[in-house]
C-alpha atoms as a PDB file:
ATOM      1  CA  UNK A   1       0.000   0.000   0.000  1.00  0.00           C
ATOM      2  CA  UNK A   2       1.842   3.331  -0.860  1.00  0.00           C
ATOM      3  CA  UNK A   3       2.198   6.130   0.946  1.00  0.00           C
ATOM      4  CA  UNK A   4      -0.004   9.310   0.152  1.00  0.00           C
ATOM      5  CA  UNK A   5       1.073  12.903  -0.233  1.00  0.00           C
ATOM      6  CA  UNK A   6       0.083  16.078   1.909  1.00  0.00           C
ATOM      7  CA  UNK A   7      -2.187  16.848  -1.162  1.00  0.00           C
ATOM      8  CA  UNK A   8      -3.758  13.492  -1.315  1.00  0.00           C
ATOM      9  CA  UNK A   9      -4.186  13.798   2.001  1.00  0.00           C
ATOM     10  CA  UNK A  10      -6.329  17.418   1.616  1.00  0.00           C
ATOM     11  CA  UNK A  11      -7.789  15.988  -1.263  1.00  0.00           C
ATOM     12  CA  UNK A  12      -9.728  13.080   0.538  1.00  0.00           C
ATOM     13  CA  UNK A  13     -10.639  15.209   3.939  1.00  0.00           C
ATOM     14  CA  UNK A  14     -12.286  17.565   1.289  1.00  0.00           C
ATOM     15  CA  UNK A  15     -14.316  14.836  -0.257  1.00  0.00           C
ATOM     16  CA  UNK A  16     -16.013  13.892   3.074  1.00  0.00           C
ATOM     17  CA  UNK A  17     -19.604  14.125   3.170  1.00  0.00           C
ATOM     18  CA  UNK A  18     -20.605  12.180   5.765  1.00  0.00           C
ATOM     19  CA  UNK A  19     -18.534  11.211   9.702  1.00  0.00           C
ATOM     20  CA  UNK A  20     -19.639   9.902  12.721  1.00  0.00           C
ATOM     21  CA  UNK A  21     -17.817   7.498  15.191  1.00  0.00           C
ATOM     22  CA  UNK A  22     -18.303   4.613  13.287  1.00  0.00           C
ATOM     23  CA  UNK A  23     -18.405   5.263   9.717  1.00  0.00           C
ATOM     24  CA  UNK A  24     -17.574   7.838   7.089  1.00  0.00           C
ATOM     25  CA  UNK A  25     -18.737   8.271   3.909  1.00  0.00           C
ATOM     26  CA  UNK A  26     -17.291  10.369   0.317  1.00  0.00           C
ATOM     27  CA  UNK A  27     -18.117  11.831  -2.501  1.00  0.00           C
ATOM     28  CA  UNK A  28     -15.846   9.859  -4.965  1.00  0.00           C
ATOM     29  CA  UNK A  29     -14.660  11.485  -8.129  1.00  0.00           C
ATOM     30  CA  UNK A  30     -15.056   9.802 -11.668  1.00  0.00           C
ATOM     31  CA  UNK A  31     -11.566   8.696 -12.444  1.00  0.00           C
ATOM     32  CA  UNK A  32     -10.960   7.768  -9.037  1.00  0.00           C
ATOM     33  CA  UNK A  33     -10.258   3.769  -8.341  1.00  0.00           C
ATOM     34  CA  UNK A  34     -12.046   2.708  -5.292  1.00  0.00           C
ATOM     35  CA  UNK A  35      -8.915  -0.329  -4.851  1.00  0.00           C
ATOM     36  CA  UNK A  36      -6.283  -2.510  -6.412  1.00  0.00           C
ATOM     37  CA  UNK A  37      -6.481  -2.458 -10.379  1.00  0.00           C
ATOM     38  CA  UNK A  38      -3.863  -1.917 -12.765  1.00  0.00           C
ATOM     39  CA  UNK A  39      -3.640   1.981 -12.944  1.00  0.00           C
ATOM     40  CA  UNK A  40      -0.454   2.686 -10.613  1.00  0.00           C
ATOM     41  CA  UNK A  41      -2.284   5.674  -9.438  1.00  0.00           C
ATOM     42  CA  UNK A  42      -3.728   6.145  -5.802  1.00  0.00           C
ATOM     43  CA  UNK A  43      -6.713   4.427  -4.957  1.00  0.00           C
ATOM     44  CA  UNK A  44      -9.474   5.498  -2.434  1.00  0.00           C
ATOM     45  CA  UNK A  45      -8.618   2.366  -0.713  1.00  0.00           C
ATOM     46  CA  UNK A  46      -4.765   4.047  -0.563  1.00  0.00           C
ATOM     47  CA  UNK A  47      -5.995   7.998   0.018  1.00  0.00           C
ATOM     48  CA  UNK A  48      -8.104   5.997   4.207  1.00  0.00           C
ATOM     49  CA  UNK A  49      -4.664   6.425   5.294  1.00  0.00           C
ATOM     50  CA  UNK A  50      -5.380  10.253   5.947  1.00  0.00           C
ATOM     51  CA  UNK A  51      -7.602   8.866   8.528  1.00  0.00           C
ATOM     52  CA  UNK A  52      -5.414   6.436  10.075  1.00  0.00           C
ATOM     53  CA  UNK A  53      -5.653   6.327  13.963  1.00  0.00           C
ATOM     54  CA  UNK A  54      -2.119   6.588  16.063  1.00  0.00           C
ATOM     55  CA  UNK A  55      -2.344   3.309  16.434  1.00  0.00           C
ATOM     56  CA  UNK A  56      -2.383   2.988  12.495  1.00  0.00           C
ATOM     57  CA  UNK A  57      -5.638   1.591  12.259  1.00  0.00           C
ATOM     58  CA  UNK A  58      -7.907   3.167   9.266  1.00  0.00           C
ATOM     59  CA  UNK A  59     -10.896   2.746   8.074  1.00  0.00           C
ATOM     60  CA  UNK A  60     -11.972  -0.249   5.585  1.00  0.00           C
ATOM     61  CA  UNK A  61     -13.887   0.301   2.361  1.00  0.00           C
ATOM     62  CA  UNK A  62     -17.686  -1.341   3.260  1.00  0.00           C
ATOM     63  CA  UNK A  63     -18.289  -1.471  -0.668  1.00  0.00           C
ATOM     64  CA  UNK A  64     -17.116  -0.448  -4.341  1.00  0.00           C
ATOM     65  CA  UNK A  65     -17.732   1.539  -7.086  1.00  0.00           C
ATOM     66  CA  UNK A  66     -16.474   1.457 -10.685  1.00  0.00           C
ATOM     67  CA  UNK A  67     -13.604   3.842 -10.810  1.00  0.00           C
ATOM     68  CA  UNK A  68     -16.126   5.739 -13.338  1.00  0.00           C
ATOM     69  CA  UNK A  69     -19.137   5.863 -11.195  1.00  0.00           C
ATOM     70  CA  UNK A  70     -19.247   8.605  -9.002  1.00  0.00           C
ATOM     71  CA  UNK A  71     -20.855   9.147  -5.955  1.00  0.00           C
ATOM     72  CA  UNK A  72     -21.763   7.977  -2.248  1.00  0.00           C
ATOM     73  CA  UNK A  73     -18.990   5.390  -0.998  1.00  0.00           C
ATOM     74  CA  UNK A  74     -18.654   3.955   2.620  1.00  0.00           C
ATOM     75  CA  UNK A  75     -16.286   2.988   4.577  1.00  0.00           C
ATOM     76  CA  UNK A  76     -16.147   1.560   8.432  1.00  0.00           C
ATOM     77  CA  UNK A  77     -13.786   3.187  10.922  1.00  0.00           C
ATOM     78  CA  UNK A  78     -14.109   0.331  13.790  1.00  0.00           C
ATOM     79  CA  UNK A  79     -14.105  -3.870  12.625  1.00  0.00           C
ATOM     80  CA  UNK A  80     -17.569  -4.182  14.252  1.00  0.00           C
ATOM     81  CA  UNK A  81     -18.705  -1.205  12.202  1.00  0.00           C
ATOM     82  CA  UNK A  82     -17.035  -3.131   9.318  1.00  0.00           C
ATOM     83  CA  UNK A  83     -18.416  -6.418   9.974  1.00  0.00           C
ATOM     84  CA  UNK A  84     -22.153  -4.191  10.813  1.00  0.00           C
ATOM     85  CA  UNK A  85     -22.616  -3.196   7.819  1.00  0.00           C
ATOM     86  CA  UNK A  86     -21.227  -6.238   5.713  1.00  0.00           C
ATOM     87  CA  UNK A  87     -23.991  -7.937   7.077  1.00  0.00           C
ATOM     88  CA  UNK A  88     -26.254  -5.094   5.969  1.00  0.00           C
ATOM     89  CA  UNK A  89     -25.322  -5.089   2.558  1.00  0.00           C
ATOM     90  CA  UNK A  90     -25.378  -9.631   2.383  1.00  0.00           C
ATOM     91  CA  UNK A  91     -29.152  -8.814   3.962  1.00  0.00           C
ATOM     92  CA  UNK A  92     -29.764  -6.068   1.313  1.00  0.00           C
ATOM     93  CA  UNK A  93     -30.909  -3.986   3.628  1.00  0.00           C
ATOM     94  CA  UNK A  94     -28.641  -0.777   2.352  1.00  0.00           C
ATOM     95  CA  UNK A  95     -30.545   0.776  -0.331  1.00  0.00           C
ATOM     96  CA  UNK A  96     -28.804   2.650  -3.129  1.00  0.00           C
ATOM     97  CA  UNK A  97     -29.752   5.358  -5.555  1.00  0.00           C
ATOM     98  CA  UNK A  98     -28.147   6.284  -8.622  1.00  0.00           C
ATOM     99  CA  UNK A  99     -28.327   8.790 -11.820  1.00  0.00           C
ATOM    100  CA  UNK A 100     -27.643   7.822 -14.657  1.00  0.00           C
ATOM    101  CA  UNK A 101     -27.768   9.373 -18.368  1.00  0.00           C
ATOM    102  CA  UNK A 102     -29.155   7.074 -21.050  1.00  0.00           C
ATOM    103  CA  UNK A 103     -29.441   7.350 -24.860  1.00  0.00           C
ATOM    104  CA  UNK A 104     -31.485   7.486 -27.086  1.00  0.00           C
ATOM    105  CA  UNK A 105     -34.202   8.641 -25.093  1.00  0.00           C
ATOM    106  CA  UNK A 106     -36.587   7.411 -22.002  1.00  0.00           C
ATOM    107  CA  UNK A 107     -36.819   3.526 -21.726  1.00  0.00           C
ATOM    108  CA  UNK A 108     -40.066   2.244 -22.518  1.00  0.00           C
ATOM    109  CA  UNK A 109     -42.007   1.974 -20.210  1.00  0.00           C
ATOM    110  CA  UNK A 110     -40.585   5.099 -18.223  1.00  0.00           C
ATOM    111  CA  UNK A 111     -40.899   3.589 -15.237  1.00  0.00           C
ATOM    112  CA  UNK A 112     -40.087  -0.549 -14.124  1.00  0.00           C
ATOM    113  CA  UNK A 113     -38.061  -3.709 -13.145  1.00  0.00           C
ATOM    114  CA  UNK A 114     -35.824  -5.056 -14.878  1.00  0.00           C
ATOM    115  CA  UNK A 115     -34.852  -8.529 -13.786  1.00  0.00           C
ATOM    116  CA  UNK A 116     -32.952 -10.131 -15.971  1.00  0.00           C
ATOM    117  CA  UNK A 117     -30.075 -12.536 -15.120  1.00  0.00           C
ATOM    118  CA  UNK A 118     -26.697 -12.079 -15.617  1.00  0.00           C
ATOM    119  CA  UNK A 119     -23.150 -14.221 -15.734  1.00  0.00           C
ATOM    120  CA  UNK A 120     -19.686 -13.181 -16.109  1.00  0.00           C
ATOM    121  CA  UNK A 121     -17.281 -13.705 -18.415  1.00  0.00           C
ATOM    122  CA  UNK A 122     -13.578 -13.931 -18.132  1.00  0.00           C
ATOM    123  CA  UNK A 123     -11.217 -13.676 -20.723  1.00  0.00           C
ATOM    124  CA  UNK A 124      -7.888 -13.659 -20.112  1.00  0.00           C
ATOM    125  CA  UNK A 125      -7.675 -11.350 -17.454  1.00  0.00           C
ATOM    126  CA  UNK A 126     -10.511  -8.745 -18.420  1.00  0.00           C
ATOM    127  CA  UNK A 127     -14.391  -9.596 -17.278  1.00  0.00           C
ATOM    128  CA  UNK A 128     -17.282  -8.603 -17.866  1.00  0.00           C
ATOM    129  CA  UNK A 129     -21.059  -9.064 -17.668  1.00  0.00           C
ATOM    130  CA  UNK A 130     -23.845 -10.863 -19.625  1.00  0.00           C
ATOM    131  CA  UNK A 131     -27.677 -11.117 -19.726  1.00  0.00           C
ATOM    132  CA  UNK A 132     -28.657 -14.623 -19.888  1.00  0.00           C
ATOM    133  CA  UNK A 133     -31.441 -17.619 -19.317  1.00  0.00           C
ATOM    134  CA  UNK A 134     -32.323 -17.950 -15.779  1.00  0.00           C
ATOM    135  CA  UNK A 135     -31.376 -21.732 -16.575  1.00  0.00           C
ATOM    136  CA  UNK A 136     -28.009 -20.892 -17.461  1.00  0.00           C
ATOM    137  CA  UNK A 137     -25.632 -22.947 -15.436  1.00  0.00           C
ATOM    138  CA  UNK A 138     -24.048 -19.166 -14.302  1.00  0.00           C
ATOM    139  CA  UNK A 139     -26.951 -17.432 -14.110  1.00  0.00           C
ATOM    140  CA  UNK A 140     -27.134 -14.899 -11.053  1.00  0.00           C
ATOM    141  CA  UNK A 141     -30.398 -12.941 -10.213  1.00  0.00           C
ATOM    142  CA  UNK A 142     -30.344  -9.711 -10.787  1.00  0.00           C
ATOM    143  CA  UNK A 143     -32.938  -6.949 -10.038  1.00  0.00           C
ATOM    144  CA  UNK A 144     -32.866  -3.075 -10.799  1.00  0.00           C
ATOM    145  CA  UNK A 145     -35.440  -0.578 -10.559  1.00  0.00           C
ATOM    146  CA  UNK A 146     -35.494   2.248 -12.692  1.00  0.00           C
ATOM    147  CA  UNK A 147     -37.603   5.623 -13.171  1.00  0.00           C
ATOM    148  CA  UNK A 148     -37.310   8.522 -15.693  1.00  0.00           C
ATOM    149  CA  UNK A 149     -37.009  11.482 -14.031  1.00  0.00           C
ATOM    150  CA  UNK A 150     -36.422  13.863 -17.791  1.00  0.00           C
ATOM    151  CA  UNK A 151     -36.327  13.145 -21.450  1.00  0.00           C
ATOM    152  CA  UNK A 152     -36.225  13.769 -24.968  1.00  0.00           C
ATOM    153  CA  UNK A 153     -35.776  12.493 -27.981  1.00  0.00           C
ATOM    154  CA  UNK A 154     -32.002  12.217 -27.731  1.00  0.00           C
ATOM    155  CA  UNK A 155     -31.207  11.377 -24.035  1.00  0.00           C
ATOM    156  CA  UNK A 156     -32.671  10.953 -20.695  1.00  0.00           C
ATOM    157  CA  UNK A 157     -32.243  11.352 -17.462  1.00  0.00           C
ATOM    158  CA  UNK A 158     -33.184   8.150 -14.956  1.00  0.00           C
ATOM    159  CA  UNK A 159     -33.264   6.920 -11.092  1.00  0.00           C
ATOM    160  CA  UNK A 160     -31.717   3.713 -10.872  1.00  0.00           C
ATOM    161  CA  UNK A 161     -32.612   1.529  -8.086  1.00  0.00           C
ATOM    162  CA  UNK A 162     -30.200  -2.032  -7.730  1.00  0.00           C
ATOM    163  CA  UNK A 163     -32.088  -4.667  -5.817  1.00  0.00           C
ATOM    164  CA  UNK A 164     -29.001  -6.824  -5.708  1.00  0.00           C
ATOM    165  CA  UNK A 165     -25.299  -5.936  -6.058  1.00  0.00           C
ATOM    166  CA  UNK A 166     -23.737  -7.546  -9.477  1.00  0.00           C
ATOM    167  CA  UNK A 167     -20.805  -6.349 -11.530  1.00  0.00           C
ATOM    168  CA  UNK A 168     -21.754  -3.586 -14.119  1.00  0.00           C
ATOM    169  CA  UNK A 169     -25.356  -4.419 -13.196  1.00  0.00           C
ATOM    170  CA  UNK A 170     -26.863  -1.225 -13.938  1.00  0.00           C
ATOM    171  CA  UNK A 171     -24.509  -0.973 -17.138  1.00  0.00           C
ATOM    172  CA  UNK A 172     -25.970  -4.499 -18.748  1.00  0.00           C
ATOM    173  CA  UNK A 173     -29.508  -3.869 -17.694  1.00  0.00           C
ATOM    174  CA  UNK A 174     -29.668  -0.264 -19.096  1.00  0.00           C
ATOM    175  CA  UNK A 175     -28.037  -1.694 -22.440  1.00  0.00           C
ATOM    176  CA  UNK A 176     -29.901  -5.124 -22.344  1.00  0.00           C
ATOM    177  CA  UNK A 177     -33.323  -2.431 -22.662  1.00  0.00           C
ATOM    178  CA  UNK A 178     -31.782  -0.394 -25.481  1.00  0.00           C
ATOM    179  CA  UNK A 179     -30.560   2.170 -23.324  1.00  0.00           C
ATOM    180  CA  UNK A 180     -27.393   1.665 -22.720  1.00  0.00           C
ATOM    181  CA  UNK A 181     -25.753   4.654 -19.437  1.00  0.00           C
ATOM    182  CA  UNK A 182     -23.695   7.596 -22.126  1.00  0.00           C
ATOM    183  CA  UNK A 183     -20.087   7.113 -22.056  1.00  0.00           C
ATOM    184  CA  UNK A 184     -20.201   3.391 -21.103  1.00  0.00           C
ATOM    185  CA  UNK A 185     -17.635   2.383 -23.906  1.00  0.00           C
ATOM    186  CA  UNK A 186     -18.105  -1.499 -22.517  1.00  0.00           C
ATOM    187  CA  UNK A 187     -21.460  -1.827 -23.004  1.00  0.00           C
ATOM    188  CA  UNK A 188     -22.708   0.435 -26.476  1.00  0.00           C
ATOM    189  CA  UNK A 189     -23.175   3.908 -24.010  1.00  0.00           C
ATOM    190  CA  UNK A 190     -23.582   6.597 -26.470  1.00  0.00           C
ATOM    191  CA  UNK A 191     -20.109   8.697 -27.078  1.00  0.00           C
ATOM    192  CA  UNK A 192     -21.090  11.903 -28.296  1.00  0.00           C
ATOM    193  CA  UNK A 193     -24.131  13.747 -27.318  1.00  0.00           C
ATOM    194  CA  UNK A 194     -25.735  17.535 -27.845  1.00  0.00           C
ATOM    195  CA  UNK A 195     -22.798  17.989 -30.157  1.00  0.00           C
ATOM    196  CA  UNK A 196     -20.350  17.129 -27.500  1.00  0.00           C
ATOM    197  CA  UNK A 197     -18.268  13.900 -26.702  1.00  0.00           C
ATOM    198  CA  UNK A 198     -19.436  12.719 -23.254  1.00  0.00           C
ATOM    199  CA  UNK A 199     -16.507  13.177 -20.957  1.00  0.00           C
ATOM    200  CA  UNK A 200     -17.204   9.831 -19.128  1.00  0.00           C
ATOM    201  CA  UNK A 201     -19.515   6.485 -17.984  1.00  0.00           C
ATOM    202  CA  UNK A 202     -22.576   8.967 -16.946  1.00  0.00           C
ATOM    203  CA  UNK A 203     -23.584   7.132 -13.826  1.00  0.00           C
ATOM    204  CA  UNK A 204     -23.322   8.735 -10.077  1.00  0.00           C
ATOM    205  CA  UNK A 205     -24.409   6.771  -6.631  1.00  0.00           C
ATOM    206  CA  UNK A 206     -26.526   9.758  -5.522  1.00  0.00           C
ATOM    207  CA  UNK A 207     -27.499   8.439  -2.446  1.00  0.00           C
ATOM    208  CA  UNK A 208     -27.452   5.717   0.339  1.00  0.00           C
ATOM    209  CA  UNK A 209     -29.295   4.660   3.704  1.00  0.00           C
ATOM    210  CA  UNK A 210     -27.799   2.365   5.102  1.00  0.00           C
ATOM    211  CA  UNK A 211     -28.877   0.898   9.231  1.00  0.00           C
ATOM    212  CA  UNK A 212     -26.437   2.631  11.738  1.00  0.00           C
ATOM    213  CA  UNK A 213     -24.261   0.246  14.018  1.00  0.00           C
ATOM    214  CA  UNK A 214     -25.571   2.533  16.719  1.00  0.00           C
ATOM    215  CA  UNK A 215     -29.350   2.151  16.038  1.00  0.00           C
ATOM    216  CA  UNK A 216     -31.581   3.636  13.559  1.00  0.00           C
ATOM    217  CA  UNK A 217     -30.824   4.900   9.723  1.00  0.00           C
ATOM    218  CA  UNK A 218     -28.777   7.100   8.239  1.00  0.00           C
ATOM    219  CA  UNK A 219     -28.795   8.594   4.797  1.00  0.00           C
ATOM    220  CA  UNK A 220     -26.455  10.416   2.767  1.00  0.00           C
ATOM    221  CA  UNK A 221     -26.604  12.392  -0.552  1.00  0.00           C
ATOM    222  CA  UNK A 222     -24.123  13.196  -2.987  1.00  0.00           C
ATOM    223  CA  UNK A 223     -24.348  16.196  -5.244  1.00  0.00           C
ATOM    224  CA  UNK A 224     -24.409  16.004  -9.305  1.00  0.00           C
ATOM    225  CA  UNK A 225     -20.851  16.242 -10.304  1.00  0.00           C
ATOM    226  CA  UNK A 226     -20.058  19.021 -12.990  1.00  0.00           C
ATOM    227  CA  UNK A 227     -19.765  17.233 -15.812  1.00  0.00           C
ATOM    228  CA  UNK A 228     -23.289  15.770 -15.349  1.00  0.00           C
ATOM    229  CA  UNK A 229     -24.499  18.963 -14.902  1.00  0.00           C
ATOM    230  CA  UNK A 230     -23.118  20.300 -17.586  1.00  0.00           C
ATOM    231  CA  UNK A 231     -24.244  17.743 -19.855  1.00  0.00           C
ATOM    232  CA  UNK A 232     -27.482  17.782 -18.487  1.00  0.00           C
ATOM    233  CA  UNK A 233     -27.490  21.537 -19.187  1.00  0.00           C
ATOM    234  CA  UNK A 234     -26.489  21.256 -23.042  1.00  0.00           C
ATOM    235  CA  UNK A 235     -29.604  17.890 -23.179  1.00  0.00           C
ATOM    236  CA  UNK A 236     -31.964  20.565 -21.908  1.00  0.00           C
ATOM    237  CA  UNK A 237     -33.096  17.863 -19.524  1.00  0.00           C
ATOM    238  CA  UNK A 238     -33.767  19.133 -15.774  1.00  0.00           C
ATOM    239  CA  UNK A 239     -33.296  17.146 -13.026  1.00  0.00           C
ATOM    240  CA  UNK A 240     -36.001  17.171 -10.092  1.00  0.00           C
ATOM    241  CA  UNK A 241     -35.799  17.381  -6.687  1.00  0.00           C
ATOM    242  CA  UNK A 242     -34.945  14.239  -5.522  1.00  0.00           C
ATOM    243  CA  UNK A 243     -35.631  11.576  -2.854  1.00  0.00           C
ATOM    244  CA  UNK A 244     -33.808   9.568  -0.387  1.00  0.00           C
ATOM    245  CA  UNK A 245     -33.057   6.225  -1.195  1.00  0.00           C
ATOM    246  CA  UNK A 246     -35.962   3.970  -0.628  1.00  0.00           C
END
């Protein structure tokens, strides 16, 4: 694990958005890995050791996000806090929320389920994910949610809901529907939009709630990045006020 900078250092403590005792939660950056991988760069997973106790203890990542995907990330401060929500997340019982731009236009119907099962598929050392027959010796449930919350003819703007936790699993279900999430390269995400390439995979983990260790619920909201903004701006599509995670 290497050893972060001064400015890394800043640059984490600024991306807090959410601290308690327990648990802490960011605002991860697009671009930003959330561990390991092959990019030599810091990971978020590197950048905990800002908030590394004096006995060196620091906190543990409680789940991932595609270093693309921005948005609401945990981590645990404490191993029962770690262990806590791990449990939480096996007994889907933390509920996530995400944005995500689509093209072309609003899914039909606007608003549904998409269940369709998935596998991966490895080769050589690259995977990736597949829709498939529930009978299919690989076959893993998988269940998203989805609402459009503003459209047109050329893009739109929807609430993504995941049910269960697969790799890419909002990526394959948007493009096994015909609307694949803009940028998404992988998976047939649309490249240039409004006149304007689209500057990455357009998908953001807007919120979380998530059971406390403590008692009760918490939830925690990240704002639309920039570039979503901005390419939300040039679409002409406005986003609503939004809800918690549900």
């Amino acid at each position: 694990m290497r050893a972060i900078t001064a400015e890394e250092a800043a640059f984490i403590r600024g991306r807090v958005i959410y601290e308690d005792e327990a648990l802490i939660a960011f605002d991860k950056p697009a671009g930003l890995s959330s561990q390991g991988g092959r990019i030599k760069a810091a990971t978020l997973d590197d950048l905990l050791a800002a908030f590394a106790r004096s006995n060196g203890k620091r906190p543990h990542l409680a789940h991932r996000l595609d270093r693309d995907t921005s948005g609401v990330i945990l981590a645990a401060k404490t191993k029962p806090a770690a262990a806590f929500v791990g449990k939480a997340l096996m007994g889907r019982r933390v509920r996530k929320a995400y944005l995500a731009v689509v093209a072309p236009g609003a899914p039909s119907p606007r608003e549904g389920r998409i269940e369709t099962p998935l596998r991966r598929v490895e080769i050589g050392r690259e995977a990736h994910m597949e829709v498939c027959a529930a009978d299919h010796p690989d076959a893993a449930s998988a269940v998203t949610g989805y609402r459009t919350l503003a459209a047109n003819e050329e893009a739109a703007l929807v609430e993504l809901r995941p049910r269960t936790g697969r790799m890419h699993q909002l990526r394959v279900h948007m493009a096994s529907v015909g609307r694949p999430i803009a940028g998404d390269v992988r998976y047939g995400g649309a490249l240039v939009l409004a006149g304007a390439a689209v500057p990455r995979l357009m998908l953001h983990a807007r919120a979380l709630t998530f059971p406390h260790p403590g008692g009760g619920e918490r939830a925690v909201e990240a704002p639309i990045p920039d570039d979503m903004a901005e390419l939300l701006a040039r679409l002409g599509l406005q986003a609503p006020a939004l809800a918690a995670a549900g």
